[in-house]
C-alpha atoms as a PDB file:
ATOM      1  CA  UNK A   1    -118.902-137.827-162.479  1.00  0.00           C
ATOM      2  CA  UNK A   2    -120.691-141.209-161.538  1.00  0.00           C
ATOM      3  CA  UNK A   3    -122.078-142.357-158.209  1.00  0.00           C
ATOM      4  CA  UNK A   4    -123.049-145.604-156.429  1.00  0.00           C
ATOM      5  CA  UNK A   5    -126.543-144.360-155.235  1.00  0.00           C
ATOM      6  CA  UNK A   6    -128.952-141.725-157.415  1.00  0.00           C
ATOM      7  CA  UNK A   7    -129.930-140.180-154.461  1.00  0.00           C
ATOM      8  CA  UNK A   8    -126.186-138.671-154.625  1.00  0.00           C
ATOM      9  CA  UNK A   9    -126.500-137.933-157.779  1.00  0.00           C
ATOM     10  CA  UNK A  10    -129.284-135.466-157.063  1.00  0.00           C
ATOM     11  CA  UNK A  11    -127.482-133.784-154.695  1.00  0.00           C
ATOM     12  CA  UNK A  12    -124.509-132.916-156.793  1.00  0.00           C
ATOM     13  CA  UNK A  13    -127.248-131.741-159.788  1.00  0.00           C
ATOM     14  CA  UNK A  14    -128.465-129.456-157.555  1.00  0.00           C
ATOM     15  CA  UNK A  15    -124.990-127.508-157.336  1.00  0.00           C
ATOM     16  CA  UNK A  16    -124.991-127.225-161.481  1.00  0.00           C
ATOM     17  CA  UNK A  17    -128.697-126.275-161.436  1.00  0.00           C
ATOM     18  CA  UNK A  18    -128.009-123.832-158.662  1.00  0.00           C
ATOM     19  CA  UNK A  19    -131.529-125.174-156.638  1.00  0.00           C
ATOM     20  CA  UNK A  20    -130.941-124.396-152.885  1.00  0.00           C
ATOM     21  CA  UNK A  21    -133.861-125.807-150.854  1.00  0.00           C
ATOM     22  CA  UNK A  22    -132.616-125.131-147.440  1.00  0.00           C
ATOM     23  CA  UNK A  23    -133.342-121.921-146.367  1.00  0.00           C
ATOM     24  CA  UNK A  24    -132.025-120.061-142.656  1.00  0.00           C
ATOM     25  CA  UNK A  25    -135.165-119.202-141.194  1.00  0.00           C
ATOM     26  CA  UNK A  26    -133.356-116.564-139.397  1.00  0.00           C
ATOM     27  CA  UNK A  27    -131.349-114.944-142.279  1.00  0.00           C
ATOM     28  CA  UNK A  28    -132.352-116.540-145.198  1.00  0.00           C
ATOM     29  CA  UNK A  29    -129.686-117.827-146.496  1.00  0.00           C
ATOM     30  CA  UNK A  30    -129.891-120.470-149.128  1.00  0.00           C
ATOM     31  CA  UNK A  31    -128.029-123.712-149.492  1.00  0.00           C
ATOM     32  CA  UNK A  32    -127.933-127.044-151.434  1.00  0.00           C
ATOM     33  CA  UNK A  33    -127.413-129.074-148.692  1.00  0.00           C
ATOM     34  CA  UNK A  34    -128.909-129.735-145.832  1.00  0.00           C
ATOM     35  CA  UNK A  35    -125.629-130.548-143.617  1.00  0.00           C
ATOM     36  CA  UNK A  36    -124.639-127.257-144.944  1.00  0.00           C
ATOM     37  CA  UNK A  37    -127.933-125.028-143.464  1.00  0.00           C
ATOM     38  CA  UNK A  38    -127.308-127.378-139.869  1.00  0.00           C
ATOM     39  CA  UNK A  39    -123.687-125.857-139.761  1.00  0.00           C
ATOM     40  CA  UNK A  40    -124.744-122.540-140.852  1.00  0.00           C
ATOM     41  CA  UNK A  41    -127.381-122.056-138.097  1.00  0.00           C
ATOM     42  CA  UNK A  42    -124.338-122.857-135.374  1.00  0.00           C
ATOM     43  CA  UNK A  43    -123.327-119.046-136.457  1.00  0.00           C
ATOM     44  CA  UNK A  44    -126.791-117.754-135.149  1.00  0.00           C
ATOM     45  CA  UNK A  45    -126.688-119.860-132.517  1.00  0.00           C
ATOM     46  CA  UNK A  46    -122.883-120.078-130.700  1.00  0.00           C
ATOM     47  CA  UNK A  47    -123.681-123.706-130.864  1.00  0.00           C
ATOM     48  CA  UNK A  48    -119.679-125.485-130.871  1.00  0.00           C
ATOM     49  CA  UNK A  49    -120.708-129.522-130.561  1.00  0.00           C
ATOM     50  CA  UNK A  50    -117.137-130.537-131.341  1.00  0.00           C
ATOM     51  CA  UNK A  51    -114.863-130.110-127.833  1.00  0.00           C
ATOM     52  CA  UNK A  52    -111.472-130.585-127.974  1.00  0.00           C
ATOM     53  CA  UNK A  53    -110.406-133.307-125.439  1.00  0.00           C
ATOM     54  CA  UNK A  54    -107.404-131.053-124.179  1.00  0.00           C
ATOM     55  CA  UNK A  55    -108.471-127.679-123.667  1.00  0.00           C
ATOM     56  CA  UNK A  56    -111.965-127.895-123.692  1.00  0.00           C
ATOM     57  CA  UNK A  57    -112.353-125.351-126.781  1.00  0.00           C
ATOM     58  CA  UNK A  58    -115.391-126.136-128.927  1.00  0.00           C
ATOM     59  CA  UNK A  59    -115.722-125.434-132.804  1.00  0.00           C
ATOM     60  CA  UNK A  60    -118.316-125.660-134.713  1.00  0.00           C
ATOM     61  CA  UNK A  61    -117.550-127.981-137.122  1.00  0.00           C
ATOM     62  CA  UNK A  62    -115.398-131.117-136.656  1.00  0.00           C
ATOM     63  CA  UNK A  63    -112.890-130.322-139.520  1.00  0.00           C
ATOM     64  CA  UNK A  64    -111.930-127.264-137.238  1.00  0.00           C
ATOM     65  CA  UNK A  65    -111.418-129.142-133.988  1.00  0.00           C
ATOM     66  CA  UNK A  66    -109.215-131.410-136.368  1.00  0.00           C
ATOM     67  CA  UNK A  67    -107.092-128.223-137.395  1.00  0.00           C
ATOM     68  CA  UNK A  68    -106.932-126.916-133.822  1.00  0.00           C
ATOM     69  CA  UNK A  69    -105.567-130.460-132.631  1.00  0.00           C
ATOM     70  CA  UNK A  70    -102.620-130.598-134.825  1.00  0.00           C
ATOM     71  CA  UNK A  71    -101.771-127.009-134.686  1.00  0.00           C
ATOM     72  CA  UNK A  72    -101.936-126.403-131.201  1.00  0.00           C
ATOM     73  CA  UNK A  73    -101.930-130.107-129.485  1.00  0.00           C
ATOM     74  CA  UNK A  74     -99.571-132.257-132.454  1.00  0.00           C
ATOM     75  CA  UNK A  75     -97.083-131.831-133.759  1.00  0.00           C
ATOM     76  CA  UNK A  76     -97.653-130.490-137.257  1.00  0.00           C
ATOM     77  CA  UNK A  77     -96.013-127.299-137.705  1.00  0.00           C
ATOM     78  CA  UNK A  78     -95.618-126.361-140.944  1.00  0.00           C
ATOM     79  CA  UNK A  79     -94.918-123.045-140.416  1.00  0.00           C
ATOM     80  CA  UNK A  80     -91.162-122.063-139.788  1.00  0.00           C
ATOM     81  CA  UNK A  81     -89.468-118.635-139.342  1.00  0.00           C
END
């Protein structure tokens, strides 16, 4: 795998080298990245910073509010009966 910018390329070595430097304080918990740990701590913490516009229901991360929106508020149903 290549990449534009080497500080991207240490990030991705440290998933084959298994290093985790980011450590929950309040579990311990290891992880790789440090986006990672920040989401992680929302389950200690309740914190949901991503409201959807509609309902008001918040998520934790945004790739959830973005699965609540088209399931509940769009129109993607891929589900039939």
């Amino acid at each position: 795998k290549v990449f534009s910018e080497a500080s991207s390329l240490r990030r991705h070595m440290r998933i084959h080298k298994g290093v985790k430097p980011y450590v929950c304080h309040l579990c311990g918990k290891a992880f790789t990245q440090c986006n990672q740990l920040k989401t992680h701590v929302r389950t200690h913490t309740g914190e949901r910073p991503y409201k959807c516009e509609l309902c008001d229901k918040g998520f934790a991360q945004k790739c959830q509010l973005v699965f609540h929106s088209r399931m509940h508020h769009g129109e993607e149903k891929p589900y039939k009966c």
